[in-house]
PDB file of N, CA and C in Angstrom:
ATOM      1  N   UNK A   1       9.689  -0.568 -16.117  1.00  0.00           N
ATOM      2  CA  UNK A   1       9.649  -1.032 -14.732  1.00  0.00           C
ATOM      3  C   UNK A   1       8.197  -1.060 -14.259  1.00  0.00           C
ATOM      4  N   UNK A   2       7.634  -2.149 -14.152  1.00  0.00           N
ATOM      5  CA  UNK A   2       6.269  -2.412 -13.434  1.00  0.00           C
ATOM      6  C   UNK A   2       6.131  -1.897 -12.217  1.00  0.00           C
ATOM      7  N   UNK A   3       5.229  -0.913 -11.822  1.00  0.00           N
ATOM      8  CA  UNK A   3       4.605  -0.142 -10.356  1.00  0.00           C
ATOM      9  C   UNK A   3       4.199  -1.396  -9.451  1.00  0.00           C
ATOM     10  N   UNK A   4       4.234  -1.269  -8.129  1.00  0.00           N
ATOM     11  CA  UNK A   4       3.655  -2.514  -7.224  1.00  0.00           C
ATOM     12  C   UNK A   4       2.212  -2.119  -7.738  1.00  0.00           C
ATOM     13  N   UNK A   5       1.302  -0.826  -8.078  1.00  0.00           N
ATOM     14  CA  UNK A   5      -0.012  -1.526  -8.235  1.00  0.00           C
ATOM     15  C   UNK A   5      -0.138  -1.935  -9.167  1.00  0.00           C
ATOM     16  N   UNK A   6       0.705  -1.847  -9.963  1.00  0.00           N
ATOM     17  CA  UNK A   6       0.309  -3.126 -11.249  1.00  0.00           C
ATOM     18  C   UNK A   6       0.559  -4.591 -11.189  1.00  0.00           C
ATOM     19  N   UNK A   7       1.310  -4.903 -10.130  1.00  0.00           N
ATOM     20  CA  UNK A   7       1.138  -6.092  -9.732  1.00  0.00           C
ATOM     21  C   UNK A   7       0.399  -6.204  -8.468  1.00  0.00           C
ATOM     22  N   UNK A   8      -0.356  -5.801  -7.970  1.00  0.00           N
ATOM     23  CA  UNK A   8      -1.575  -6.181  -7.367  1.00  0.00           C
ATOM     24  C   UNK A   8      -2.898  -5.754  -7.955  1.00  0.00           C
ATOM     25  N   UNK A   9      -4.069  -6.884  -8.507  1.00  0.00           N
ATOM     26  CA  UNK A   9      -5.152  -6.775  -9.024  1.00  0.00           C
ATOM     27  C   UNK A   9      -6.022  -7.470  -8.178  1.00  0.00           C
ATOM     28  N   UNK A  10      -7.417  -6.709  -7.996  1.00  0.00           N
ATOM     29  CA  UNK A  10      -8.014  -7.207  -6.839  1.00  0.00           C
ATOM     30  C   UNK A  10      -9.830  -6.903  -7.705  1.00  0.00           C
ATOM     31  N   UNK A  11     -10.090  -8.126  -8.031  1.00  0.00           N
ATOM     32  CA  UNK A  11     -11.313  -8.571  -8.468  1.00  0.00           C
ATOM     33  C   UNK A  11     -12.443  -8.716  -7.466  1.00  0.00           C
ATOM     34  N   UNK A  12     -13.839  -7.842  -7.304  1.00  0.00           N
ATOM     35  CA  UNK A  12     -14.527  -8.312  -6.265  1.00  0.00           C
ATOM     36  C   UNK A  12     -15.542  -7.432  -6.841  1.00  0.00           C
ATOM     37  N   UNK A  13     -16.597  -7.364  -5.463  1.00  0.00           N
ATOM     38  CA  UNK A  13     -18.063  -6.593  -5.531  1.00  0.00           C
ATOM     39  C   UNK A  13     -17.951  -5.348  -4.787  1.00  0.00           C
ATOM     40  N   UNK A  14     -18.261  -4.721  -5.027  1.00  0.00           N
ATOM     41  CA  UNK A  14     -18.550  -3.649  -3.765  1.00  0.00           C
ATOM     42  C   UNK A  14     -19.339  -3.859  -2.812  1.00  0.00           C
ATOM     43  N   UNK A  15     -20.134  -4.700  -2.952  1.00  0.00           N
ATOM     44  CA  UNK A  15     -21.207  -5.104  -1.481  1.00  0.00           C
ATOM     45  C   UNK A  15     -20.948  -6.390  -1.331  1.00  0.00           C
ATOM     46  N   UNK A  16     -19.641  -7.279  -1.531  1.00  0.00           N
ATOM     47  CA  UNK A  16     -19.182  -8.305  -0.966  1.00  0.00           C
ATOM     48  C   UNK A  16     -18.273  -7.791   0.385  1.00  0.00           C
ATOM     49  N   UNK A  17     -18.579  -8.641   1.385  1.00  0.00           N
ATOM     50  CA  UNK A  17     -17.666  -8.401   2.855  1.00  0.00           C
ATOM     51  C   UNK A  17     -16.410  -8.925   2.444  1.00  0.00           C
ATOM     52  N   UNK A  18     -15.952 -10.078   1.759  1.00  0.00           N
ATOM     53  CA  UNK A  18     -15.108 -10.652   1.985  1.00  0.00           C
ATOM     54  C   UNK A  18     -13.814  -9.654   0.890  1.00  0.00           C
ATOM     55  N   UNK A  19     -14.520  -9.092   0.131  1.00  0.00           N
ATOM     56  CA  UNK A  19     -13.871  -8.505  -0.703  1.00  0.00           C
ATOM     57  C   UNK A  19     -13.361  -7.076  -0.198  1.00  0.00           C
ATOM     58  N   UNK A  20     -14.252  -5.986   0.571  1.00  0.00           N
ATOM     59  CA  UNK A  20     -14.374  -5.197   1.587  1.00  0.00           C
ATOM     60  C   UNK A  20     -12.910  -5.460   2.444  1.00  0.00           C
ATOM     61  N   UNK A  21     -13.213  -6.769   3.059  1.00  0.00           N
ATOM     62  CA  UNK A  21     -12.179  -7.058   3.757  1.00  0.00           C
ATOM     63  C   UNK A  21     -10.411  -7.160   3.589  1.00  0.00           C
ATOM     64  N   UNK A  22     -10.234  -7.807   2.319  1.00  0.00           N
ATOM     65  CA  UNK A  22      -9.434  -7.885   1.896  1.00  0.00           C
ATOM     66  C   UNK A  22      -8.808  -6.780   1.361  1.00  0.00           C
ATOM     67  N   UNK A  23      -9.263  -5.646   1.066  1.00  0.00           N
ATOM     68  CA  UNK A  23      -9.324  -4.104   0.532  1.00  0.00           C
ATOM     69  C   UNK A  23      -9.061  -3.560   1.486  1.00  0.00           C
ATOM     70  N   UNK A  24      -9.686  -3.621   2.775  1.00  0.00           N
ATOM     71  CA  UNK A  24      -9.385  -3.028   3.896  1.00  0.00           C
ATOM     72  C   UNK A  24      -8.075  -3.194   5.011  1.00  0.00           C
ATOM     73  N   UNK A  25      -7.566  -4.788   4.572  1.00  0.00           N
ATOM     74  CA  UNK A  25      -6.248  -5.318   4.855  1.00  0.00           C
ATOM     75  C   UNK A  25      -5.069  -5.043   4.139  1.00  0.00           C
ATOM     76  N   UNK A  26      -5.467  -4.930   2.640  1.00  0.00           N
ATOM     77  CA  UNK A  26      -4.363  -4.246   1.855  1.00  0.00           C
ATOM     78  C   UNK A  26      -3.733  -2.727   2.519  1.00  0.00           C
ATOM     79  N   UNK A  27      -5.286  -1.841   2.481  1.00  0.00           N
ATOM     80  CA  UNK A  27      -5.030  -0.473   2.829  1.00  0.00           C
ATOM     81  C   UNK A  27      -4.102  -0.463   3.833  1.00  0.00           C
ATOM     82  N   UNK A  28      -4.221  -1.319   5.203  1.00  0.00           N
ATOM     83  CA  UNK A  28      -3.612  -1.777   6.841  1.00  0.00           C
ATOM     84  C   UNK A  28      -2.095  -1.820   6.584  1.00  0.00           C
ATOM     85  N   UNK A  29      -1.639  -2.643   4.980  1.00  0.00           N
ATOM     86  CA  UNK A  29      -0.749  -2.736   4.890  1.00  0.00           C
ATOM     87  C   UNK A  29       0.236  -1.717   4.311  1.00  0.00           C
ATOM     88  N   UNK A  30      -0.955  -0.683   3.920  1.00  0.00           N
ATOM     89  CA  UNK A  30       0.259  -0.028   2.938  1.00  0.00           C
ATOM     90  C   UNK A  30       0.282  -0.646   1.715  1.00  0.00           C
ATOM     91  N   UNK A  31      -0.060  -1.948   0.789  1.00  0.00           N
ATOM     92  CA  UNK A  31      -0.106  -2.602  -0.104  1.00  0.00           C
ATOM     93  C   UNK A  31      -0.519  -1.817  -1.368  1.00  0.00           C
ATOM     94  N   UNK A  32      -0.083  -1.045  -2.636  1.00  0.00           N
ATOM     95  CA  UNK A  32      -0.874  -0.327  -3.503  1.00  0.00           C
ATOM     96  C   UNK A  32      -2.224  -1.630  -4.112  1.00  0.00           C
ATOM     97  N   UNK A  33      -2.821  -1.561  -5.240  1.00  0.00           N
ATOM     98  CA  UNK A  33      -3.289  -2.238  -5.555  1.00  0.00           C
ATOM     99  C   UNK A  33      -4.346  -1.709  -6.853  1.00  0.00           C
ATOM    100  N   UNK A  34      -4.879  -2.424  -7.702  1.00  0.00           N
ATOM    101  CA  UNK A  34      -5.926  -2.111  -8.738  1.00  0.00           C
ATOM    102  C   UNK A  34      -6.943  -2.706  -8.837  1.00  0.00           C
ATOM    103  N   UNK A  35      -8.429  -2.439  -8.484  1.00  0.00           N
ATOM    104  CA  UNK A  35      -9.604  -2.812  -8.129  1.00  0.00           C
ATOM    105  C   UNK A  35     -10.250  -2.703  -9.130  1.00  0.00           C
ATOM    106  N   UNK A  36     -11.122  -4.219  -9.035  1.00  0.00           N
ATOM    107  CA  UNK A  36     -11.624  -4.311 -10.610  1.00  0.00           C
ATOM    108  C   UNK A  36     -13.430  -5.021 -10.183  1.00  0.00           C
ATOM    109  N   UNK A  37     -14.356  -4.102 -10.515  1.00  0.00           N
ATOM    110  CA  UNK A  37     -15.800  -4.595  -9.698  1.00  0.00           C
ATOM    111  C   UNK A  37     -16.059  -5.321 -11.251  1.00  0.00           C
ATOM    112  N   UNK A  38     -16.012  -6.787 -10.588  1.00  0.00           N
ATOM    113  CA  UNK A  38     -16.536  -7.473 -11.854  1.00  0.00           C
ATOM    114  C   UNK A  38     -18.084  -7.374 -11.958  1.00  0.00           C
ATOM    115  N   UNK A  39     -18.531  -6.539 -11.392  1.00  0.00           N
ATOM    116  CA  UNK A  39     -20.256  -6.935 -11.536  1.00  0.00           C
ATOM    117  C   UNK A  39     -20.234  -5.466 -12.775  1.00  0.00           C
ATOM    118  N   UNK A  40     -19.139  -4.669 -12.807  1.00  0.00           N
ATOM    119  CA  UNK A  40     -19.554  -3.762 -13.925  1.00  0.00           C
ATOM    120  C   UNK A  40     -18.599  -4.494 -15.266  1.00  0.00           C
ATOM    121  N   UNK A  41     -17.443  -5.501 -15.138  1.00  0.00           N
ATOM    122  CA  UNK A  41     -16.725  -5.238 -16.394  1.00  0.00           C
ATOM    123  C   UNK A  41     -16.597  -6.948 -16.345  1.00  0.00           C
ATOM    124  N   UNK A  42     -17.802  -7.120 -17.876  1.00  0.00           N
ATOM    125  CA  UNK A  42     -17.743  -8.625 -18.281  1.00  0.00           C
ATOM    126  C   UNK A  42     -16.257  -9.816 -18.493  1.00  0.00           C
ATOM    127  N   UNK A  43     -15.317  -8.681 -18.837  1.00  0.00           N
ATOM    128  CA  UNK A  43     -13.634  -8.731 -19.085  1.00  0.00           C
ATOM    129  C   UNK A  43     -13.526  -9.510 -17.945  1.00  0.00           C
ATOM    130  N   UNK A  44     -13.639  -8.614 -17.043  1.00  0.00           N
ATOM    131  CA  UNK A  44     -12.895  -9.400 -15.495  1.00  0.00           C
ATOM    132  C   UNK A  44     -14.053 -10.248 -14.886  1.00  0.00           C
ATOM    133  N   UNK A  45     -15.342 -10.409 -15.102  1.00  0.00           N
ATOM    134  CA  UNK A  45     -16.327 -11.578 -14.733  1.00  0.00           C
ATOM    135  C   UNK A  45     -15.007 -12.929 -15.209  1.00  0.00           C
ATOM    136  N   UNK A  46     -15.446 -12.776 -16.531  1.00  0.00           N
ATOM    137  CA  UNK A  46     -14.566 -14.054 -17.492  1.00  0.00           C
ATOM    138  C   UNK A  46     -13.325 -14.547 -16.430  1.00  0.00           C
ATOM    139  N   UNK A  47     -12.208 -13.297 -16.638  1.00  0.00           N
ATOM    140  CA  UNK A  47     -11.104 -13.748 -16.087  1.00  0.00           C
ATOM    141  C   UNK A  47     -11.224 -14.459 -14.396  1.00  0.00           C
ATOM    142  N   UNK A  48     -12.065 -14.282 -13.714  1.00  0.00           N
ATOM    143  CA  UNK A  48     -12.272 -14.654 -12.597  1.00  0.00           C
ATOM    144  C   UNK A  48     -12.892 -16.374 -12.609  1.00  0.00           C
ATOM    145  N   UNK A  49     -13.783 -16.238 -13.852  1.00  0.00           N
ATOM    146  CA  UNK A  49     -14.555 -17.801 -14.127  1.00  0.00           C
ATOM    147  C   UNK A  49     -13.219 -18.431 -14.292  1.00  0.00           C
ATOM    148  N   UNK A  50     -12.399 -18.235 -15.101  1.00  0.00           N
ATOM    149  CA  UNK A  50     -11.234 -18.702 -15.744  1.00  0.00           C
ATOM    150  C   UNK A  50     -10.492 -19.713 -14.568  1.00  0.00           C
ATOM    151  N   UNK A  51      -9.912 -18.519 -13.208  1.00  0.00           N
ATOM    152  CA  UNK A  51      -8.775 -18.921 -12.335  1.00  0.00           C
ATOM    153  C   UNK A  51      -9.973 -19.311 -10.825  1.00  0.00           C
ATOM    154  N   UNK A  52     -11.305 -19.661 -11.317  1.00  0.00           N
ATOM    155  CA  UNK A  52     -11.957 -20.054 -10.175  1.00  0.00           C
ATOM    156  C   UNK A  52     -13.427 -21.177 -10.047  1.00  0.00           C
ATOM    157  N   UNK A  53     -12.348 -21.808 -11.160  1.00  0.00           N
ATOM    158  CA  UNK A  53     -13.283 -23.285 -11.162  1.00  0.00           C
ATOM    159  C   UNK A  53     -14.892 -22.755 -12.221  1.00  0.00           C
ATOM    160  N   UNK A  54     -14.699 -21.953 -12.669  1.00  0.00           N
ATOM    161  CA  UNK A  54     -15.994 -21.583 -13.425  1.00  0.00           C
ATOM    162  C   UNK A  54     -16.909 -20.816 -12.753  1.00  0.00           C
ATOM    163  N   UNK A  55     -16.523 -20.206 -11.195  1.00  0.00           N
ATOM    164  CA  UNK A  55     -17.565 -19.572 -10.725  1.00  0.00           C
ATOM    165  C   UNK A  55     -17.117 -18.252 -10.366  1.00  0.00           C
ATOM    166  N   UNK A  56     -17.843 -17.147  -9.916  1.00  0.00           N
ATOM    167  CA  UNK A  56     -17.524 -15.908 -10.057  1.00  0.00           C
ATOM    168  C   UNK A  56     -16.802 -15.462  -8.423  1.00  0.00           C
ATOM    169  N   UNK A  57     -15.808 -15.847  -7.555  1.00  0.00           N
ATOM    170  CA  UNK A  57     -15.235 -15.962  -6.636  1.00  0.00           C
ATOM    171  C   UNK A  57     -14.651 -14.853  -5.927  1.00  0.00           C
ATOM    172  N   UNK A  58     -15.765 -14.069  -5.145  1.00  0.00           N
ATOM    173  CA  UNK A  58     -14.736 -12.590  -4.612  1.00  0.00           C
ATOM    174  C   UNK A  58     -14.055 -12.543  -3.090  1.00  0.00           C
ATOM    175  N   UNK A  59     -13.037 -12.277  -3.224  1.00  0.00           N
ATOM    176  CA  UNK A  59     -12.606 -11.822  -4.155  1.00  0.00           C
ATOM    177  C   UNK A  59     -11.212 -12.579  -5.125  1.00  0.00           C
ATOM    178  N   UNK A  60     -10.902 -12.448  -6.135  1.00  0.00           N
ATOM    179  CA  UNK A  60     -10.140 -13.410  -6.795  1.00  0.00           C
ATOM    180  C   UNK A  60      -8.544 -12.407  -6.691  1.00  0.00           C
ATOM    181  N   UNK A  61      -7.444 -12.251  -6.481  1.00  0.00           N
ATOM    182  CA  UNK A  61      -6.218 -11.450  -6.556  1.00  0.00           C
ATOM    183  C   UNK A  61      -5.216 -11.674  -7.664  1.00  0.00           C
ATOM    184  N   UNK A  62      -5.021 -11.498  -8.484  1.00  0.00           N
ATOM    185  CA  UNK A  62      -3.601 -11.612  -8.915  1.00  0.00           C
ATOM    186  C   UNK A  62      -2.569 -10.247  -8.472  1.00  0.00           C
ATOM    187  N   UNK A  63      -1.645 -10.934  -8.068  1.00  0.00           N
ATOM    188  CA  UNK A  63      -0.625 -10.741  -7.245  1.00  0.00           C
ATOM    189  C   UNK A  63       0.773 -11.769  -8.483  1.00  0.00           C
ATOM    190  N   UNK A  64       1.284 -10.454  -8.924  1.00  0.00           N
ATOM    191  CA  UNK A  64       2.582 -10.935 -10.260  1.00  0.00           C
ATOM    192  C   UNK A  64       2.481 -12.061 -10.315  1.00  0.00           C
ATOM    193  N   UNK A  65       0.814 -12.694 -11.205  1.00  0.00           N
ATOM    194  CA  UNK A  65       0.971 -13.844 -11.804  1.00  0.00           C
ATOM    195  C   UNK A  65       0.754 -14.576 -11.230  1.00  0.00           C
ATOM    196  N   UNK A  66       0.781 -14.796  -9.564  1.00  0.00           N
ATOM    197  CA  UNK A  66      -0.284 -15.915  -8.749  1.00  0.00           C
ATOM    198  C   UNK A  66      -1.392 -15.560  -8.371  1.00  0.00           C
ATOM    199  N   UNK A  67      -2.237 -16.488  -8.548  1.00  0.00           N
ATOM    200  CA  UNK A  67      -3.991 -15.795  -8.278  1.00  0.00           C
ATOM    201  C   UNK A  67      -3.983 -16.506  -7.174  1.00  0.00           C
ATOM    202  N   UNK A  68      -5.111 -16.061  -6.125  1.00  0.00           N
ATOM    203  CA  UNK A  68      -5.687 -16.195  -4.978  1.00  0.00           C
ATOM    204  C   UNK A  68      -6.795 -16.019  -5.081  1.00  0.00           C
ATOM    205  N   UNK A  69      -7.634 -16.921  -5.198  1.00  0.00           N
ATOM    206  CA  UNK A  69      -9.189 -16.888  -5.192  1.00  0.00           C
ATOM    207  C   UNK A  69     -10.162 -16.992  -3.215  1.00  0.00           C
ATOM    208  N   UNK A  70     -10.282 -16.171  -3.265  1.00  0.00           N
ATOM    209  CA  UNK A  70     -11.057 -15.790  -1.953  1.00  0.00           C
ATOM    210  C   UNK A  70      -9.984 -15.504  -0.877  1.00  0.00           C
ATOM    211  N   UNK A  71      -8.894 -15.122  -0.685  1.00  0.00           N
ATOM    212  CA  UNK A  71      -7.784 -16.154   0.183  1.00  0.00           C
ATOM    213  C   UNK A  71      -8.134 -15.497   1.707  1.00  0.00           C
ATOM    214  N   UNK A  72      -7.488 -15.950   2.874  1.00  0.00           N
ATOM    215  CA  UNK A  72      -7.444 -15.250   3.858  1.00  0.00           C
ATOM    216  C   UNK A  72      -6.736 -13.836   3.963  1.00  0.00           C
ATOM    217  N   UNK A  73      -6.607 -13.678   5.281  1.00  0.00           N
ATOM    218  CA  UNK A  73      -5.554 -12.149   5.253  1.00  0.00           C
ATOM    219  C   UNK A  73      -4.213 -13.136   5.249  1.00  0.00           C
ATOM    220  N   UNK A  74      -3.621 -14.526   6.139  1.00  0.00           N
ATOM    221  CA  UNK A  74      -2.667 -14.542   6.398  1.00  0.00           C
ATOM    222  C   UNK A  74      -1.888 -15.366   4.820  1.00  0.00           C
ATOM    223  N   UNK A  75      -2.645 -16.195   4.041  1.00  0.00           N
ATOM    224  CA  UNK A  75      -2.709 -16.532   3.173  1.00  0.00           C
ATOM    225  C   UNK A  75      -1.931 -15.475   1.761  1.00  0.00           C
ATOM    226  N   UNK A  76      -2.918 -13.727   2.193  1.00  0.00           N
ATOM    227  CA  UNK A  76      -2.874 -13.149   1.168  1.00  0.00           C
ATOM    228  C   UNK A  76      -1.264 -12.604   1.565  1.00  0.00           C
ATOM    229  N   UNK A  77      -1.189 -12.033   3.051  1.00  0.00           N
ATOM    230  CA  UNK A  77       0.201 -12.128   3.550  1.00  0.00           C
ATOM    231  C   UNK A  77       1.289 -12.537   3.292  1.00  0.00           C
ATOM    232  N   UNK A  78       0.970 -13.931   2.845  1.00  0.00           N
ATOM    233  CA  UNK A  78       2.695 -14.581   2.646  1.00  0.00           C
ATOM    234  C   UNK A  78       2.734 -14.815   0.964  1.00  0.00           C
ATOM    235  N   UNK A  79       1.857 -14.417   0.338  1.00  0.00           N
ATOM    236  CA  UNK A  79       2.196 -14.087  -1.011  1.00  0.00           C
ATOM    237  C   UNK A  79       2.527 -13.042  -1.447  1.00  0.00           C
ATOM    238  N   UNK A  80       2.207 -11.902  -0.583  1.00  0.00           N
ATOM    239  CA  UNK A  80       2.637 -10.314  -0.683  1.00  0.00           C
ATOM    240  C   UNK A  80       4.166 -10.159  -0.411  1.00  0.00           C
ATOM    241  N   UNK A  81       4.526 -10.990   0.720  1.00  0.00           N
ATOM    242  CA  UNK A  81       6.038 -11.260   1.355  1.00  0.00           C
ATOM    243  C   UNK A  81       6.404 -11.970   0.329  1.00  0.00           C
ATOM    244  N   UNK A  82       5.864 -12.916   0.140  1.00  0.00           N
ATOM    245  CA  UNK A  82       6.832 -14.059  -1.659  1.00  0.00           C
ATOM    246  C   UNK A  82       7.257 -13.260  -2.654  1.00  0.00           C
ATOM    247  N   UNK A  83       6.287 -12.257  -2.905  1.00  0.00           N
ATOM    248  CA  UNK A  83       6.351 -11.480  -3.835  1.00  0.00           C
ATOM    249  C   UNK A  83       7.408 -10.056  -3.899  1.00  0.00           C
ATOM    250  N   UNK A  84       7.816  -9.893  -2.166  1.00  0.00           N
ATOM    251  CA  UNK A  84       8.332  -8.350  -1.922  1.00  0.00           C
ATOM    252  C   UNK A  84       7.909  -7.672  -1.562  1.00  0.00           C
ATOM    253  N   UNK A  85       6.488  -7.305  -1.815  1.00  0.00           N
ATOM    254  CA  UNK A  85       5.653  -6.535  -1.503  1.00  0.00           C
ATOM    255  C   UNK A  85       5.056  -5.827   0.097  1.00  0.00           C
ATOM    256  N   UNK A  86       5.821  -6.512   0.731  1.00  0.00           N
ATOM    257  CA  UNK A  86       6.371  -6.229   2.065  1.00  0.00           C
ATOM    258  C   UNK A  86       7.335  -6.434   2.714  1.00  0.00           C
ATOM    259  N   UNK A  87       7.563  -6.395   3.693  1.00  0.00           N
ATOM    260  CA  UNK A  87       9.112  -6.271   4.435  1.00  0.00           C
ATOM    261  C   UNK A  87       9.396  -7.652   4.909  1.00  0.00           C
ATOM    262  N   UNK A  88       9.877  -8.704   5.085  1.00  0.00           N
ATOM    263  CA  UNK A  88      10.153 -10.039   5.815  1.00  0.00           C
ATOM    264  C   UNK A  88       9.510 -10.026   6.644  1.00  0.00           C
TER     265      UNK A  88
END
C-alpha cells in the first residue's frame, strides 16, 4: 500500500520563492509530501529536464503520476482533490 507521501514528490531549490511557496501551501494543507533539492541530486535535475521542456522548472510535482511543472496553489489544489488527497 503506497503512503500519500509517496505520492507526493516535490522537486525545487531551497532559495526558490516559488518553490518555498508551494511547500508552504502543502504544509497549510496538511498534504504529506517528499522534497527533492535538485540543485544537490543530478537524478532529479534530469527528471525535471525530462517533464519540463528541457529546462530546470521549480518547482516541478509529481503527484501519482501527474506532473505539474511550476503550477499555482489553485491548480496544485484540484490535482490533490483528483487525486484524494484532500477532502471534496
Amino acid at each position: 500500500m503506497n503512503s500519500e507521501t509517496e505520492q507526493v514528490k516535490v522537486y525545487g531549490a531551497d532559495w526558490c520563492g516559488m518553490t518555498t511557496r508551494t511547500l508552504d501551501f502543502l504544509d497549510e494543507l496538511g498534504v504529506p509530501y517528499d522534497y527533492v533539492d535538485v540543485e544537490k541530486d543530478p537524478h532529479a535535475t534530469e527528471w525535471v529536464k525530462q517533464h519540463a521542456d528541457g529546462k530546470v522548472k521549480k518547482p516541478t510535482l509529481d503527484i501519482g503520476g501527474t506532473v505539474l511543472v511550476a503550477p499555482d496553489n489553485s491548480e496544485l489544489e484540484e490535482v490533490l482533490r483528483e487525486h484524494g488527497l484532500l477532502a471534496a
